[in-house]
C-alpha atoms as a PDB file:
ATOM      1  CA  UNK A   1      77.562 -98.402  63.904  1.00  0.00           C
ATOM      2  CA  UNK A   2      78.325-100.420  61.071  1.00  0.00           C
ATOM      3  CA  UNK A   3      77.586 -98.927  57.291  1.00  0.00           C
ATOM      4  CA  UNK A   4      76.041-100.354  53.965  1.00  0.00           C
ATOM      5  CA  UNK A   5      79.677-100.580  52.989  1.00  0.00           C
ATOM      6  CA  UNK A   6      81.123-102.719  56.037  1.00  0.00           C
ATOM      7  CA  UNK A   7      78.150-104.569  55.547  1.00  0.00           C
ATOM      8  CA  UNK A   8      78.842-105.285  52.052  1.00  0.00           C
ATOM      9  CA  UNK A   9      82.606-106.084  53.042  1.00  0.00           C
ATOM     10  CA  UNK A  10      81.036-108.752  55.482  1.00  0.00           C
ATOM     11  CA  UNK A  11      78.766-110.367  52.477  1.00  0.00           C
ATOM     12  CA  UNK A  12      81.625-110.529  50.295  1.00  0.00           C
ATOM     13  CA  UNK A  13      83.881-111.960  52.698  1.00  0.00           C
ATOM     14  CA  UNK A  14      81.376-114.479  53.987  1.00  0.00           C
ATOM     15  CA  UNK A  15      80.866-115.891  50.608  1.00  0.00           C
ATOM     16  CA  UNK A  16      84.520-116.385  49.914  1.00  0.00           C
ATOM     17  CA  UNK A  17      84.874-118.116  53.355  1.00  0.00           C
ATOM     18  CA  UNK A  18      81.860-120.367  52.512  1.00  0.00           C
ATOM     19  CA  UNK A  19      82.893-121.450  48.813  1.00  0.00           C
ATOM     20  CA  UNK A  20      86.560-122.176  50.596  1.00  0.00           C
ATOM     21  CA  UNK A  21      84.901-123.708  53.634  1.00  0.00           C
ATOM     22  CA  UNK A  22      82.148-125.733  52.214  1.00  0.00           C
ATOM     23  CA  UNK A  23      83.069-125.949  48.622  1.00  0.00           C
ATOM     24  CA  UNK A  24      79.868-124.262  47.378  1.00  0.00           C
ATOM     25  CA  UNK A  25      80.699-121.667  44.628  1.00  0.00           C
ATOM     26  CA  UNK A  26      77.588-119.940  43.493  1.00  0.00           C
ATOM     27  CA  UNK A  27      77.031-119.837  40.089  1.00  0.00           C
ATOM     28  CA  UNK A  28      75.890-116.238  39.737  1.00  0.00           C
ATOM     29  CA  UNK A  29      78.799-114.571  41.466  1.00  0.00           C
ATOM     30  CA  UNK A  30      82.048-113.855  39.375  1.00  0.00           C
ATOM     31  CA  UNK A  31      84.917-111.615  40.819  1.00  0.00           C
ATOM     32  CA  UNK A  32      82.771-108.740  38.981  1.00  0.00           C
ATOM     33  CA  UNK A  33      80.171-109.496  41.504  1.00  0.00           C
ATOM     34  CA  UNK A  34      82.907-108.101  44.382  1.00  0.00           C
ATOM     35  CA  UNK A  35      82.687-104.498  45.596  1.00  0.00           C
ATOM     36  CA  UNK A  36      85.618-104.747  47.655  1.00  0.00           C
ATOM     37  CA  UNK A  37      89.303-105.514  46.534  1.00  0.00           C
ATOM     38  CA  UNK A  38      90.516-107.844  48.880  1.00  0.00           C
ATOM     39  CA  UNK A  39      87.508-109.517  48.545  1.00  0.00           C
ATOM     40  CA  UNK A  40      87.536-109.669  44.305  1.00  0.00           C
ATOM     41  CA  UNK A  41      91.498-110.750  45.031  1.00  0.00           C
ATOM     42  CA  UNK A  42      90.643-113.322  46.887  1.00  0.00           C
ATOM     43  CA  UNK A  43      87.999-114.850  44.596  1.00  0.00           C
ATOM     44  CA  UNK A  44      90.199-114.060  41.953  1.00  0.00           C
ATOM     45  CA  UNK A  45      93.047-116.673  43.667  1.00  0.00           C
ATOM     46  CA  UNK A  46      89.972-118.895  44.640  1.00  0.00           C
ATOM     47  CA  UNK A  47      88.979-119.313  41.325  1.00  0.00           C
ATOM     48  CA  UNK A  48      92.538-119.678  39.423  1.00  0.00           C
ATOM     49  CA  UNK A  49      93.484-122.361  42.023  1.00  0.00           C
ATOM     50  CA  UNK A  50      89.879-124.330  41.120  1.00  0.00           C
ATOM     51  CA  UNK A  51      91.044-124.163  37.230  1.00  0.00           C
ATOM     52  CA  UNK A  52      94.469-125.925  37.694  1.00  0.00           C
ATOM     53  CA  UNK A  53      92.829-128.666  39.799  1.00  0.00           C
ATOM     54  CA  UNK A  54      93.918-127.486  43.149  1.00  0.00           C
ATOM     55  CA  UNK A  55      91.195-127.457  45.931  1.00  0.00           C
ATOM     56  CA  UNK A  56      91.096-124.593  48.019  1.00  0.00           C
ATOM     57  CA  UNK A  57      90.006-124.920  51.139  1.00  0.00           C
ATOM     58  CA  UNK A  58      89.523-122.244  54.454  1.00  0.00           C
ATOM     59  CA  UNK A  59      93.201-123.386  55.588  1.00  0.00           C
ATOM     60  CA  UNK A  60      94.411-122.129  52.371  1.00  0.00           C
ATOM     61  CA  UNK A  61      92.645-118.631  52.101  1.00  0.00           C
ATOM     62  CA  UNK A  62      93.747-117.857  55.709  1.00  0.00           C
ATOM     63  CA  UNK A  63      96.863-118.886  55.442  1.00  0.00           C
ATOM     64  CA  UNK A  64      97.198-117.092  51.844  1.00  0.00           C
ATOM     65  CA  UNK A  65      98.623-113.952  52.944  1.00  0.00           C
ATOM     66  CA  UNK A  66      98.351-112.165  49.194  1.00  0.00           C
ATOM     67  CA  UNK A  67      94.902-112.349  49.567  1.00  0.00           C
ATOM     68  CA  UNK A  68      94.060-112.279  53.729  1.00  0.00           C
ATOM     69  CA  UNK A  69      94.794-108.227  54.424  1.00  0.00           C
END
């Protein structure tokens, strides 16, 4: 039986794997948005590496074990 809180831990983690997967970052979330810290951590590296000009894609966030607990 899964709980409101997995199921928020799935949302949050699907919409990191979909910005790094399909390069769509929606404009209303912010790492404030994130409930869960890995999640927020890995949004957090997402959107550092997108400020210096580096494009992050799903290869990266798997393979970025910092951020892939």
């Amino acid at each position: 039986m899964t709980t409101e809180s997995d199921n928020r831990a799935f949302l949050e983690a699907a919409v990191c794997v979909n910005a790094a997967r399909f390069q769509q970052w929606p404009a209303d979330v912010t790492d404030q948005w994130f409930q869960t810290p890995a999640a927020r951590q890995a949004w957090q590296w997402m959107t550092q590496a997108r400020a210096q000009g580096r494009a992050v894609d799903l290869a990266d966030l798997m393979a970025n074990h910092a951020v892939n607990a």
